[in-house]
Structure formats: structure tokens, C-alpha cells
C-alpha atoms as a PDB file:
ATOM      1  CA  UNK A   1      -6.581  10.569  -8.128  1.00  0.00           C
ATOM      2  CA  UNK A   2      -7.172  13.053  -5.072  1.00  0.00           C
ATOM      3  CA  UNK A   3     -10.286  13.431  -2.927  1.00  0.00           C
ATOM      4  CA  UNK A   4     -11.442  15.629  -0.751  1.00  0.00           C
ATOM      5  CA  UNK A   5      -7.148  16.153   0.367  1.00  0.00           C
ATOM      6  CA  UNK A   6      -6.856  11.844   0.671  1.00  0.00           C
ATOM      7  CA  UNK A   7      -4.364  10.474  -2.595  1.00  0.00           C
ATOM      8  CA  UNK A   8      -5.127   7.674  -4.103  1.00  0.00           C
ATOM      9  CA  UNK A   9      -2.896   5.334  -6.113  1.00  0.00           C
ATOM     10  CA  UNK A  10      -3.714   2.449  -8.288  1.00  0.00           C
ATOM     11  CA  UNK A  11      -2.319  -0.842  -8.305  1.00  0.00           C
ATOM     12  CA  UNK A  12       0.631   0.025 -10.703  1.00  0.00           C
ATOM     13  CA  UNK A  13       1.748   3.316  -8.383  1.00  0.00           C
ATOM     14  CA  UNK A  14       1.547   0.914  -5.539  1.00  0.00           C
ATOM     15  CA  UNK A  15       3.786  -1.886  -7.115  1.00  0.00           C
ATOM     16  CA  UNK A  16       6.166   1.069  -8.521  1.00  0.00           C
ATOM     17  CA  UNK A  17       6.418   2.886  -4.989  1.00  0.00           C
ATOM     18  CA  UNK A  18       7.292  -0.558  -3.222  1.00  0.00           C
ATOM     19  CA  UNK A  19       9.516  -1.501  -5.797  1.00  0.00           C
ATOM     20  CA  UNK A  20       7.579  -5.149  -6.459  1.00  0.00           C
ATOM     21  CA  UNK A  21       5.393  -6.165  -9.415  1.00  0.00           C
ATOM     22  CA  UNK A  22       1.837  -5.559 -10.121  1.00  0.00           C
ATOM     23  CA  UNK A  23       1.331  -9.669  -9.322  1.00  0.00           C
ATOM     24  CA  UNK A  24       2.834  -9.393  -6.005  1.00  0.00           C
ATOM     25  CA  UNK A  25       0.125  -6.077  -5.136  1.00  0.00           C
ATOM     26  CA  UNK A  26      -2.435  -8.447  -6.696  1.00  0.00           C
ATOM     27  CA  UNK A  27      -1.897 -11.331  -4.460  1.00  0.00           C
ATOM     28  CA  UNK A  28      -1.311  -9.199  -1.247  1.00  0.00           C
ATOM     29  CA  UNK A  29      -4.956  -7.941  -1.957  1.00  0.00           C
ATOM     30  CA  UNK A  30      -6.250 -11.668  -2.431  1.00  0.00           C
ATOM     31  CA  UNK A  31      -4.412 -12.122   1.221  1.00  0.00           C
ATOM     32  CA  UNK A  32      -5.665  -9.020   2.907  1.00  0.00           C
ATOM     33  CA  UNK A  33      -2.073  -8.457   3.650  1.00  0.00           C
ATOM     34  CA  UNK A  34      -2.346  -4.302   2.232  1.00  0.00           C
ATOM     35  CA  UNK A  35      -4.713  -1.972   2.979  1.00  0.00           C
ATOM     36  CA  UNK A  36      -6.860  -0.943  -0.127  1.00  0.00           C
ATOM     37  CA  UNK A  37     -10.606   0.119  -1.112  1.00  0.00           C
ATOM     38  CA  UNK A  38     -12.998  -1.003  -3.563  1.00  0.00           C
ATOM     39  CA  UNK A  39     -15.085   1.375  -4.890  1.00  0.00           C
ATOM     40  CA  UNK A  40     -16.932   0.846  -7.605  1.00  0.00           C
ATOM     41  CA  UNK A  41     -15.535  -2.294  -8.093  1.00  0.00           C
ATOM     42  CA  UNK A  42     -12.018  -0.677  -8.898  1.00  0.00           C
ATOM     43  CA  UNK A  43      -8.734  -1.399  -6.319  1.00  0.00           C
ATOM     44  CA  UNK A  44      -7.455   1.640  -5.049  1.00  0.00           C
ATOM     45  CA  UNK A  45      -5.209   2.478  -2.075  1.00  0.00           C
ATOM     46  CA  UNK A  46      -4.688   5.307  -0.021  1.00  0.00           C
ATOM     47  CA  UNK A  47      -1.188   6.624  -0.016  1.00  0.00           C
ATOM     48  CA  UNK A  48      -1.387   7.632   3.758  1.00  0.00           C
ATOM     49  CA  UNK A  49      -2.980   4.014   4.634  1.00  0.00           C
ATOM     50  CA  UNK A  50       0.297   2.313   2.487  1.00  0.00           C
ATOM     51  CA  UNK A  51       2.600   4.633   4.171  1.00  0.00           C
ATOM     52  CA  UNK A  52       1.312   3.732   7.962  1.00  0.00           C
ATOM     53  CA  UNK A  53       1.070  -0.015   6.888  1.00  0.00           C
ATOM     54  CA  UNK A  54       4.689   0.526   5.608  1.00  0.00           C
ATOM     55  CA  UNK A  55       5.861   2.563   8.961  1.00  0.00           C
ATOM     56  CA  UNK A  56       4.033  -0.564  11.243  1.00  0.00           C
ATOM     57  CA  UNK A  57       6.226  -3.255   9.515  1.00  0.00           C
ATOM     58  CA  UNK A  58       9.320  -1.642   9.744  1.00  0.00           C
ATOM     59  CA  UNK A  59      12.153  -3.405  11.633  1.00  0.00           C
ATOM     60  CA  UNK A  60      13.931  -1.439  14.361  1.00  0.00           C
ATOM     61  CA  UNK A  61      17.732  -1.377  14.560  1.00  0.00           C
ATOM     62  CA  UNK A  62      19.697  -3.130  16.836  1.00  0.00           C
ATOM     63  CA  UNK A  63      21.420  -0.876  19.621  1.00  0.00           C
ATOM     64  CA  UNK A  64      24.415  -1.593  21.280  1.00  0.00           C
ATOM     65  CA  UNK A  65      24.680  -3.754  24.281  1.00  0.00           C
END
């Protein structure tokens, strides 16, 4: 689903592009621990949200000392 240039992905793209079931999306929503929107009463998430939420939990690598 696409509007006006934002992507949206369901809760199955979501689970697919993380690599981690649809149950684990499901109870991250129930936590507030991902980024999603409601509208309509449907769960959608926008791929650019995911994708910063992704970048912000990122670990950084070690560097030499």
C-alpha cells in the first residue's frame, strides 16, 4: 500500500522483513515497542518509520583500543 510517496506494510511484511513471526509484531504493538498506525482500525506501519526505529537500535562496533 503507497500513499501520497509514504509505503506501508502490514503486519505479515513487517514480521517477514525482520525475520520474526507475525506473534512477535503482534505483541511488540501490545508493548508500544514498534512504531505503527491505526487507521481505520487496521495495523499498518510505515516502512521509513521501521527502518529509523531499526537504524536507532542498532549496536555500534567495538573499535580498537
Amino acid at each position: 500500500m503507497e500513499v501520497a510517496g509514504a509505503e506501508f506494510l502490514t503486519v505479515p511484511e513487517v514480521a517477514k522483513l525482520l525475520r520474526v513471526t507475525t506473534f512477535t509484531i503482534r505483541s511488540w504493538i501490545l508493548q508500544r515497542r514498534i512504531p505503527f498506525i491505526k487507521p481505520a482500525g487496521r495495523i499498518l506501519f510505515n516502512r521509513a518509520a521501521v527502518n529509523q526505529w531499526l537504524e536507532e537500535r542498532a549496536v555500534p562496533a567495538r573499535t580498537k583500543q
